[in-house]
Protein backbone atom coordinates (compact mmCIF):
# COMPACT_ATOMS: atom_id res chain seq x y z
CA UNK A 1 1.24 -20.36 5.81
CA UNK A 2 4.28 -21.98 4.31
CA UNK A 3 3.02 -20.48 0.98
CA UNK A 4 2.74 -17.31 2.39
CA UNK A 5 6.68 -17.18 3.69
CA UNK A 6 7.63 -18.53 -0.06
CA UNK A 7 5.90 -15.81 -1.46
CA UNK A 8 7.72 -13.18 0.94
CA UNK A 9 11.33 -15.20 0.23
CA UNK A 10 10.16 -14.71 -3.80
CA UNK A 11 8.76 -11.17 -3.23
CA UNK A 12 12.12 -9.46 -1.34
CA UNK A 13 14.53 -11.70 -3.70
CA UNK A 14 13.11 -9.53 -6.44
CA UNK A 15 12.88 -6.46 -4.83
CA UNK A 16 16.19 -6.15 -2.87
CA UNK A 17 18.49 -5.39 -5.08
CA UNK A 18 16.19 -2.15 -5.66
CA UNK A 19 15.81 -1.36 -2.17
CA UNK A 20 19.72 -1.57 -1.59
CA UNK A 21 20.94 0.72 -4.57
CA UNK A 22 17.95 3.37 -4.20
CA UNK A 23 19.56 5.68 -2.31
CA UNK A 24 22.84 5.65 -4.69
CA UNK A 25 20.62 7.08 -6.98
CA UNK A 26 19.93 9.82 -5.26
CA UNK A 27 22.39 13.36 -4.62
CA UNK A 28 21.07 14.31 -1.41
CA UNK A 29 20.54 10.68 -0.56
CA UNK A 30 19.47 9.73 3.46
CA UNK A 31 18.55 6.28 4.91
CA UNK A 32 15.15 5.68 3.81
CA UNK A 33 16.32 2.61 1.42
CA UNK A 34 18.05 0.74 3.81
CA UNK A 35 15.76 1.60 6.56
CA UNK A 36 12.88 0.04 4.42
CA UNK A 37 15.09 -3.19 4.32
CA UNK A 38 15.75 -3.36 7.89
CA UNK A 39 11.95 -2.56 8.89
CA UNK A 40 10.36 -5.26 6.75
CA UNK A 41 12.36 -7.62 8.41
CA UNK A 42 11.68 -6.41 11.66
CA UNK A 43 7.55 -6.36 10.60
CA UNK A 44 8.09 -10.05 9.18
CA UNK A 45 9.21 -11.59 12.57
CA UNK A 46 7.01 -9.51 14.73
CA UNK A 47 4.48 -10.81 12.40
CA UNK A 48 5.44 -14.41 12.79
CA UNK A 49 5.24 -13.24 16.56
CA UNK A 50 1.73 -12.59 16.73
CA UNK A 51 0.69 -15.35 14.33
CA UNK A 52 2.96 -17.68 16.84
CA UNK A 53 1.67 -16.71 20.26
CA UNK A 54 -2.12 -15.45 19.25
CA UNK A 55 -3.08 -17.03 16.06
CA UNK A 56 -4.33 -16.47 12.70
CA UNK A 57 -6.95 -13.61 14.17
CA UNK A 58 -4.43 -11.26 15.74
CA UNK A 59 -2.01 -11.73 12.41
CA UNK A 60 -4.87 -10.43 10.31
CA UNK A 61 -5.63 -7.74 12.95
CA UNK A 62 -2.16 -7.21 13.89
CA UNK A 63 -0.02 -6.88 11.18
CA UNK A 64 -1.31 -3.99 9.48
CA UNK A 65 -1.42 -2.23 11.92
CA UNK A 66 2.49 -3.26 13.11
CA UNK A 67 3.49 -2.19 9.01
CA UNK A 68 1.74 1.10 9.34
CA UNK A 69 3.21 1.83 12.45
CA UNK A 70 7.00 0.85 11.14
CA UNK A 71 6.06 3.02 8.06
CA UNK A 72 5.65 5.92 10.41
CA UNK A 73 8.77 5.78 12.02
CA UNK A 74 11.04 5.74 8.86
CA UNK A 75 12.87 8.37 8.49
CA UNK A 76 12.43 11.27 6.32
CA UNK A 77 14.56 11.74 2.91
């Protein structure tokens, strides 16, 4: 597990500073880009959630399910 979280540190370390200045990029920018930020780190500790109160099972059932569900709900561009 603790390789898992160093891997997720690693992963958004590289990837932030994409996320953050994607929607300067844009003309007719919205808040897709930051909403993406704020969503994984909601999906992360609801994660951590399920993996805390109902083990490894629900996190491997759970969690897809939780990020397609936060992917739905982002807004539009």
């Amino acid at each position: 597990m603790r390789q898992a979280f160093i891997f997720l540190w690693i992963w958004l370390a590289t990837l932030w500073p994409m996320f953050a200045s994607a929607e300067e990029e844009a003309v007719n920018g919205g808040y897709r880009g930051i909403a993406t930020l704020y969503y994984i780190v909601i999906w992360s500790i609801l994660s951590f959630g399920l993996y805390d109160a109902f083990g490894k099972k629900a996190l491997y059932v759970g969690a897809p399910i939780l990020g397609l569900g936060i992917y739905l709900i982002l807004p539009s561009t």
